[in-house]
Every structure is written in structure tokens, then in C-alpha cells.
Protein backbone atom coordinates (compact mmCIF):
# COMPACT_ATOMS: atom_id res chain seq x y z
CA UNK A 1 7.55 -3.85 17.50
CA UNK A 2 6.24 -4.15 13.57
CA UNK A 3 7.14 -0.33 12.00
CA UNK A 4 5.41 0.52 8.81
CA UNK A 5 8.09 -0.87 6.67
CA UNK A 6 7.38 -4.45 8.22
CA UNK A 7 4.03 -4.30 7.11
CA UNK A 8 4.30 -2.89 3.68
CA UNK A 9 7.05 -5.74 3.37
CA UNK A 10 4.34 -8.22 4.57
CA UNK A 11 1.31 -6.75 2.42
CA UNK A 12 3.95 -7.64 -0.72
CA UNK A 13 5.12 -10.51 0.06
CA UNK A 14 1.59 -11.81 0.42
CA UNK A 15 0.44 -10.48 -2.59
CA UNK A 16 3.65 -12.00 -4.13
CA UNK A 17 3.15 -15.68 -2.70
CA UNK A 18 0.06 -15.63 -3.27
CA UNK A 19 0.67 -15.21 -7.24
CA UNK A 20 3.50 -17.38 -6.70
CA UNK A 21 1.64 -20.59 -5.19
CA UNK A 22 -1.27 -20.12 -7.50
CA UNK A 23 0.81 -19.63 -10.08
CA UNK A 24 2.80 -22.91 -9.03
CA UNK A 25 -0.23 -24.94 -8.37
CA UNK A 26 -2.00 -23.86 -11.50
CA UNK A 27 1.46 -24.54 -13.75
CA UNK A 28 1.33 -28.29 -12.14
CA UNK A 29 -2.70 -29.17 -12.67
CA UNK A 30 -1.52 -27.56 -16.41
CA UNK A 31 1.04 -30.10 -16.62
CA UNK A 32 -0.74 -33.18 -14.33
CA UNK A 33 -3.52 -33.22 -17.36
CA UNK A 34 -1.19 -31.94 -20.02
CA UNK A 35 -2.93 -28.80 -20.69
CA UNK A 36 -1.50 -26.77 -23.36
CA UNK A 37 -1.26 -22.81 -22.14
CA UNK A 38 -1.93 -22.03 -25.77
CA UNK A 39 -3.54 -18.78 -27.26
CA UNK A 40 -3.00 -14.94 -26.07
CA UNK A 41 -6.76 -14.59 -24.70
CA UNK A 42 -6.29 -17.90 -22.42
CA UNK A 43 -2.79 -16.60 -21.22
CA UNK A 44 -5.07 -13.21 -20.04
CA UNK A 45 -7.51 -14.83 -18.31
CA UNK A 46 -5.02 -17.65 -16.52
CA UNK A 47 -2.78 -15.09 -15.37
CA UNK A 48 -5.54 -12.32 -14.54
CA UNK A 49 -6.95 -14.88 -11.99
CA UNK A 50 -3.40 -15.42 -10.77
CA UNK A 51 -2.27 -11.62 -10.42
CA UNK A 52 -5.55 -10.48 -9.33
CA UNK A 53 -5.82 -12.87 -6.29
CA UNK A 54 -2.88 -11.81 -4.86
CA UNK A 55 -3.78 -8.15 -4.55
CA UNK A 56 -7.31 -9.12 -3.33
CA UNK A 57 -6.05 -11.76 -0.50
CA UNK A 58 -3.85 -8.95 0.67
CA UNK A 59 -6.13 -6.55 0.76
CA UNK A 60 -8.83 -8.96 2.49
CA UNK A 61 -5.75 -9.59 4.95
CA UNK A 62 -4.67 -6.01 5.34
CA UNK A 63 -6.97 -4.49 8.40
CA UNK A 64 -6.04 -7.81 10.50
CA UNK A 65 -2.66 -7.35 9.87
CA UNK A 66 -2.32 -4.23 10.93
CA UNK A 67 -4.19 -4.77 14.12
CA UNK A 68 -1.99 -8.22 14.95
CA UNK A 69 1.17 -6.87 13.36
CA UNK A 70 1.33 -3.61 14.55
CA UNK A 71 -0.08 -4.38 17.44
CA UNK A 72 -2.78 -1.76 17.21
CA UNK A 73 -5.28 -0.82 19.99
CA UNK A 74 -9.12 -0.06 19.22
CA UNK A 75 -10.63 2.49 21.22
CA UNK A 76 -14.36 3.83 20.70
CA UNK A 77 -15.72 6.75 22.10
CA UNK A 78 -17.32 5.64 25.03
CA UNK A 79 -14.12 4.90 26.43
CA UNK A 80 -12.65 5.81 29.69
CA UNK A 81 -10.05 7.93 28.50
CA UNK A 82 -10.42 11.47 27.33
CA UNK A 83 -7.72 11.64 24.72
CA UNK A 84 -9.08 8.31 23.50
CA UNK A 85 -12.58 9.61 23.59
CA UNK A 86 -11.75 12.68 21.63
CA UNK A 87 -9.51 10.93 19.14
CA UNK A 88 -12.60 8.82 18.00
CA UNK A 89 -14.97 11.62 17.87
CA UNK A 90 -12.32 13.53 15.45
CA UNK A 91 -12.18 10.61 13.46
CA UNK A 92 -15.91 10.22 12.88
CA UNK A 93 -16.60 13.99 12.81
CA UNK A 94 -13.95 14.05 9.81
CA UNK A 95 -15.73 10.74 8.45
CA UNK A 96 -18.99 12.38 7.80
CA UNK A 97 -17.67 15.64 6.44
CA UNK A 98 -16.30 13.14 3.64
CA UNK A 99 -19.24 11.36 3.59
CA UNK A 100 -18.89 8.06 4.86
CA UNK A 101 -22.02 5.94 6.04
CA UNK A 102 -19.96 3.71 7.83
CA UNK A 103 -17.33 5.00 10.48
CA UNK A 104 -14.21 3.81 10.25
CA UNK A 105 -12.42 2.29 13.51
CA UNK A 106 -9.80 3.72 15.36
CA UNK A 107 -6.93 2.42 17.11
CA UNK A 108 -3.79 3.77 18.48
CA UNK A 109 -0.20 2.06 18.58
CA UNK A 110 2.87 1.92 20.23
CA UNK A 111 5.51 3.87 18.24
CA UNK A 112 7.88 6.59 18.92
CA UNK A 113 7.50 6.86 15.00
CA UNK A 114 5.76 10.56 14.52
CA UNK A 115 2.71 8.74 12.06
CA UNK A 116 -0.66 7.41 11.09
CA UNK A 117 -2.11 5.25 8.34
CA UNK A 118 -5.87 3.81 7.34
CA UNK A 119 -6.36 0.51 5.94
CA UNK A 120 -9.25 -2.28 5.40
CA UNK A 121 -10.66 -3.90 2.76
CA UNK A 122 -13.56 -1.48 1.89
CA UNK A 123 -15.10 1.91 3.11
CA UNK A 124 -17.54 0.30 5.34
CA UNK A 125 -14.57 -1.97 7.11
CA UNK A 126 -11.86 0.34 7.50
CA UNK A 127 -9.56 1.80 10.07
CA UNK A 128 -7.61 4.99 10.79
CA UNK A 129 -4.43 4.48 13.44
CA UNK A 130 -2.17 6.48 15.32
CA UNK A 131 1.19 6.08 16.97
CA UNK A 132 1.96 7.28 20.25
CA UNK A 133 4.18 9.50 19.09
CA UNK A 134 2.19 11.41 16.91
CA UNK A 135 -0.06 11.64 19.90
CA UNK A 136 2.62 13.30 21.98
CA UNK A 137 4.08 15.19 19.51
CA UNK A 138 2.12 16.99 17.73
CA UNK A 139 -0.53 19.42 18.50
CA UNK A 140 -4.80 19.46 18.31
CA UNK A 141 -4.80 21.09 15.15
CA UNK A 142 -1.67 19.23 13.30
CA UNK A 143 -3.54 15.43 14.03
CA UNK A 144 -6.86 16.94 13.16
CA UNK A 145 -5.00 17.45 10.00
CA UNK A 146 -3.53 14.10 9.75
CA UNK A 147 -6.79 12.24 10.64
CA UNK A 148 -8.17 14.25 7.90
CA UNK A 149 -6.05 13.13 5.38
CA UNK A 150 -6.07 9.13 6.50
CA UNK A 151 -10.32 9.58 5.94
CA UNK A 152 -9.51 11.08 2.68
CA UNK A 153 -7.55 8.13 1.88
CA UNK A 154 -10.46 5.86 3.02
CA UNK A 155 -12.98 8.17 1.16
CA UNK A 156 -11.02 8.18 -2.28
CA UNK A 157 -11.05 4.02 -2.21
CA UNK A 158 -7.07 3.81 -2.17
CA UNK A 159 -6.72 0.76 -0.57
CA UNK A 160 -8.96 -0.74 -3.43
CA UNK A 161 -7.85 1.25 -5.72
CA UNK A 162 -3.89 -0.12 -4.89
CA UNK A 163 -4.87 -3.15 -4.67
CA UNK A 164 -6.21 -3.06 -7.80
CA UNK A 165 -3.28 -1.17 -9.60
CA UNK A 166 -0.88 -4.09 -7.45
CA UNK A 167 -3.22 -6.72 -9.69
CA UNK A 168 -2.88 -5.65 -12.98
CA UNK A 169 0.88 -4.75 -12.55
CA UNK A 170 0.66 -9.00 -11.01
CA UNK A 171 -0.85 -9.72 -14.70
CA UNK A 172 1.44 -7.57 -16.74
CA UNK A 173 4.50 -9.08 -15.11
CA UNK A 174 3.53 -12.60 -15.23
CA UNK A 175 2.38 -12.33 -19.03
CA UNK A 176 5.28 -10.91 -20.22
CA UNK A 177 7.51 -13.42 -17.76
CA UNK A 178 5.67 -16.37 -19.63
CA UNK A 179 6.13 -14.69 -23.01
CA UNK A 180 9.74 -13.77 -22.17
CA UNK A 181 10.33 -17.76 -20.90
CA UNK A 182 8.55 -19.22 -23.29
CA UNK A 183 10.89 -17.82 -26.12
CA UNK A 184 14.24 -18.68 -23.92
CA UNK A 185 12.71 -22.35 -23.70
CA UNK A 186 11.41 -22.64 -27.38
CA UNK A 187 15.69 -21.80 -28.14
CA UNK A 188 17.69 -23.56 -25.83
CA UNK A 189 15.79 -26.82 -25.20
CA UNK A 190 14.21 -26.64 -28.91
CA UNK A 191 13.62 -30.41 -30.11
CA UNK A 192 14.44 -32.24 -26.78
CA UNK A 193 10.94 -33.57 -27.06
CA UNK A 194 8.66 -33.10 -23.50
CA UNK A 195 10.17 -30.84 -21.27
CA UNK A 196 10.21 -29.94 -17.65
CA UNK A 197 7.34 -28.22 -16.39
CA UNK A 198 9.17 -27.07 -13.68
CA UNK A 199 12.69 -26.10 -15.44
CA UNK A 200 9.70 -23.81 -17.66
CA UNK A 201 8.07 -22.70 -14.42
CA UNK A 202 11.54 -21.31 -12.97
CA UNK A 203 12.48 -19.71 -15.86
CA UNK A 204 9.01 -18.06 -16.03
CA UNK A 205 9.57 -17.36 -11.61
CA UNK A 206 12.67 -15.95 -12.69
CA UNK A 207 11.94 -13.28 -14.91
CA UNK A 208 8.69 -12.66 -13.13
CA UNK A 209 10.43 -11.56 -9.86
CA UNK A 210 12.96 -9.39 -12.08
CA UNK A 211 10.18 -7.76 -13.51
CA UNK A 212 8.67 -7.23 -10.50
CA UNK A 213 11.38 -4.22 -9.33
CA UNK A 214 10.01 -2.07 -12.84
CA UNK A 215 6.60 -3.17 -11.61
CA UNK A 216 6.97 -1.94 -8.35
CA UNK A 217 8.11 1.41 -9.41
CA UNK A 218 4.40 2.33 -11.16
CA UNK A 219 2.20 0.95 -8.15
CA UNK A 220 4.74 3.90 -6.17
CA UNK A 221 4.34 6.16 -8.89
CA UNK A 222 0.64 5.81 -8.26
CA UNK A 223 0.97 5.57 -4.47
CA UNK A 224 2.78 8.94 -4.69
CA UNK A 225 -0.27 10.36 -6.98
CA UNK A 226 -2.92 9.11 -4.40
CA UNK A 227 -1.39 11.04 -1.71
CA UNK A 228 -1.80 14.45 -3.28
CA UNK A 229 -5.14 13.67 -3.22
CA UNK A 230 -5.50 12.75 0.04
CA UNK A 231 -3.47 15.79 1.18
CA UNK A 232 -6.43 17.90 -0.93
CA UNK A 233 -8.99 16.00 0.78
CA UNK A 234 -7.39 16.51 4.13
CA UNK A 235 -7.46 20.40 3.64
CA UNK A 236 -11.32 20.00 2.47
CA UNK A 237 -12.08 18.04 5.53
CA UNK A 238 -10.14 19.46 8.44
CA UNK A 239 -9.23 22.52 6.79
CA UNK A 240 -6.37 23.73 4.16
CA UNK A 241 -4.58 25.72 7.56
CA UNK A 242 -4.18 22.15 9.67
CA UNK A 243 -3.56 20.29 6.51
CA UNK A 244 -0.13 22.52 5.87
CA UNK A 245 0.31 22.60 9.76
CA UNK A 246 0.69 18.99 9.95
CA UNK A 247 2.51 18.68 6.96
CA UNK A 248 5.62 21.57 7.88
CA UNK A 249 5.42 19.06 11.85
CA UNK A 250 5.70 15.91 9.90
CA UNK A 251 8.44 17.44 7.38
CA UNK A 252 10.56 19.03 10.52
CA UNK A 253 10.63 15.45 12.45
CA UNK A 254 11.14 13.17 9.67
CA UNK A 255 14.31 15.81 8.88
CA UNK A 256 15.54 14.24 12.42
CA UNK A 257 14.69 11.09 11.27
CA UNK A 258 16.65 11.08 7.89
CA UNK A 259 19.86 11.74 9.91
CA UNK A 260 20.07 8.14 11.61
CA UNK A 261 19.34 4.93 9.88
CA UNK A 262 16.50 3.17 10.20
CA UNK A 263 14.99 -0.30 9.69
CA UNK A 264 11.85 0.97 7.51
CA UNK A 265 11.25 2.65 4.30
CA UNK A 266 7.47 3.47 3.95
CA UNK A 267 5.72 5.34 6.31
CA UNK A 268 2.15 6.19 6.36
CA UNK A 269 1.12 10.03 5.83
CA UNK A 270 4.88 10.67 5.22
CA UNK A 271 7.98 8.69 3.88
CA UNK A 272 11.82 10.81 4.97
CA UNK A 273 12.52 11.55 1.26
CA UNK A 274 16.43 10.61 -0.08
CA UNK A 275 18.20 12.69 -2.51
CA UNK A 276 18.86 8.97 -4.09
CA UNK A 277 16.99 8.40 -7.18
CA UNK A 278 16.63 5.09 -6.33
CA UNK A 279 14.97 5.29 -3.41
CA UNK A 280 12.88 7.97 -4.54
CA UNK A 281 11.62 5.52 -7.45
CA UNK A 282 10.45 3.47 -4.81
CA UNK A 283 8.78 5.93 -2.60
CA UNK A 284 5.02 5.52 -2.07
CA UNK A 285 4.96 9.11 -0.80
CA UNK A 286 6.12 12.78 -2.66
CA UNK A 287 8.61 14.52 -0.54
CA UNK A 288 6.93 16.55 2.18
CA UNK A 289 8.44 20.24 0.97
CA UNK A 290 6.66 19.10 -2.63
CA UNK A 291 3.53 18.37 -0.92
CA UNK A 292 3.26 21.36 1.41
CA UNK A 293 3.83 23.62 -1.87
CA UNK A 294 1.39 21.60 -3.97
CA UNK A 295 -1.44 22.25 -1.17
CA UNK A 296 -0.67 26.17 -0.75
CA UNK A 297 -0.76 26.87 -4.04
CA UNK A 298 -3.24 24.43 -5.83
CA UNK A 299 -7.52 25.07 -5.18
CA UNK A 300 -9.16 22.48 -3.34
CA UNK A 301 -11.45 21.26 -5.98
């Protein structure tokens, strides 16, 4: 069974070998035709092409990897189930309180893991999933909540809006990893007349995937930003009361979860916080107590 740390893994390492092969190829055709990458404005565009792409493939990719990956199961209302049947209707119910013309699809799957998440790669192809053990966990008024803040997520554009944030960070660290490379080439194989493209494009890999841990670090900063606001949209949808509800559930399990180790990192409305620094840098999501306070005490506006 993929867990939510799987897929996050498999969302960046897309994005990353994405950048990587275009990166490779384009480095190659550069050196096949011995084409000069000369000239600040020429590096933007090359590498905005590069770094862009990857965020946009992934996000293209990320509703059908959810569904194959996570093996996720999608239910519409008119099916035979009542819990399924009512799951959908809260879904869309939420959807056009936010104002969405196009309902998002839901799906439920396996997972003892107390969560839910929304993904796609727009507002009008999106979906909202649950585990199974959110389903049997928690109560009507503490998903309502949850759904509520997965449709905020969809109605605030985040998985654009990461992507996007994931593609200029894929710029910015392949700009400077040229710049960086080019000046570590230009000294230590100065006057050795035509070099190796490819000892140049390692050097440039190199540094790239080095600054990729710094990079990483600002998309979670903004992941952690985005959530606020979908925790503020959840209490405008479904209501500030469930919003807090599901929040104090979600922050008494994941307490349980913290105490045993666990193959993922990421989770999807909420990520077990560490005292660690280190692993807090790297969070995508604000610790639960932080959130809970935030939405108590902040208007909904």
C-alpha cells in the first residue's frame, strides 16, 4: 500500500527527472551543434523551460497518480452504498459553497492512516480522497470539516499554485548551479582547450541537487502557508466549530502516531509535527496545536 509519503516522494522525483533529462538532453543538442549557453537572459529562458516543465508534468501526472498509486476508489452519488452516497454529496455540497462550477471527484482508499488530501491538475479536474480510517474514525461533523478544508485547497488553486512555486524554485536552482559550475570549470580546467560537456554537466547536476535541499525548504515554507488558508476556508465552508473539531481529532491521533516510527513524512490535512528543527524545515504542514490556535483566534475573512 502507497502512504502519502510515497507519493509526495514520487510527485518530486518526477518533477526532479523531469528537469534532470531535459536538462541532460538540452546540455547534449547544446553541445551536438556547439551552442554557446552565453548571456544572462538566454540562461533564463533555457532553464525556465527546464524548471518549469518539471513542475507542470507532475502536476499533469498528479490526479492519476494518486488514483493508481494510492490505489484510490471513485465513488459518485448514485452509488449503492449509503456512506459512499453521502460522502459525495458532502463533497459537492462543500464544492458549491466555495464556488466551484465543476465538482470535484471523490474517492476513498485503503488506509488505517487517519487522513485525506485533494489533487488534479486544475479546479475543473480535481479530486478530494479519503482513507478508511478517517472514515471509521472520526465522526459526521469532524470529516465534514476535513472535506471542507481539501475543497478549500482545490478552491484557493494550491496544486497550481505549488506547482508553480516547485518551478521557479527548479529555475533558481539550476541558474545558480550553472553559474556556480561554470566558475569551478572556468578555474580548474582553465586553458585545457574544449572541454567535456558532460564533466560541465555533472558539475552543474551536482550542485543543482545540493541546492535542491535549501530549495525544498521554501516550497514547505509555502506549503505550510497554504494550509492556514485552507484551514480558514474550511471553517468558511463547513463551519469554524467542525473545522477546530477535526483539527483537536486529527492532532489527538497523529499524537499516537508520533510515538512509533513510520515509513512516511507528509501527510495530507496533517503532518505528526517533530520537535527536530530539521524535520520541521521540511514540513509541508504547521503543527496541528499552531493551527487549531490560529483558527480560534483569527476572523475568517
Amino acid at each position: 500500500m502507497y502512504t502519502w509519503g510515497k507519493r509526495i516522494l514520487f510527485f518530486l522525483a518526477t518533477n526532479f527527472l523531469v528537469v534532470s533529462t531535459l536538462f541532460f538532453i538540452g546540455s547534449f543538442l547544446m553541445n551536438y551543434f556547439q551552442v554557446e549557453i552565453e548571456g544572462f537572459t538566454f540562461l533564463l529562458i533555457f532553464y525556465t523551460i527546464i524548471g518549469m516543465s518539471g513542475a507542470l508534468v507532475s502536476l499533469w501526472m498528479s490526479k492519476w497518480q494518486a488514483i493508481q498509486f494510492m490505489g484510490v476508489k471513485l465513488i459518485s452519488e448514485n452509488s449503492s452504498n449509503p456512506m459512499e452516497r453521502d460522502l459525495v454529496q458532502k463533497v459537492h455540497h462543500l464544492s458549491a459553497k466555495a464556488g466551484l462550477t465543476v465538482k470535484p471527484e471523490v474517492g476513498i482508499y485503503e488506509s488505517a492512516d487517519v487522513n485525506a488530501f485533494a489533487t488534479g491538475p486544475s479546479k475543473k479536474k480535481s479530486l478530494v480522497a479519503v482513507s478508511t480510517g478517517l472514515l471509521n474514525h472520526m465522526n459526521e461533523h469532524e470529516t465534514e470539516g476535513v472535506l471542507a478544508h481539501e475543497v478549500a485547497h482545490i478552491a484557493n488553486g494550491d496544486m497550481v499554485t505549488m506547482s508553480l512555486v516547485q518551478g521557479m524554485v527548479n529555475v533558481m536552482v539550476y541558474l545558480i548551479a550553472h553559474l556556480l559550475a561554470q566558475v569551478v570549470v572556468n578555474t580548474l580546467l582553465k586553458g585545457q582547450g574544449r572541454r567535456s560537456w558532460f564533466v560541465e554537466y555533472m558539475i552543474r547536476q551536482v550542485f543543482a541537487s545540493i541546492l535542491f535541499i535549501p530549495g525544498s525548504m521554501l516550497v514547505c515554507l509555502f506549503s505550510r502557508y497554504r494550509e492556514y488558508r485552507a484551514d480558514y476556508g474550511g471553517a468558511r465552508f463547513a463551519g469554524r466549530d467542525k473545522m477546530v473539531a477535526a483539527l483537536h481529532s486529527l492532532s489527538k491521533m497523529t499524537q499516537a502516531q508520533t510515538q512509533k516510527k513510520s515509513e512516511y513524512s507528509y501527510l495530507m490535512i496533517s503532518n505528526p509535527s517533530s520537535r527536530s528543527l530539521l524535520v520541521r524545515l521540511f514540513s509541508t504542514h504547521p503543527p496541528l496545536p499552531d493551527r487549531i490556535k490560529r483558527l480560534q483566534t483569527s476572523p475568517l475573512s
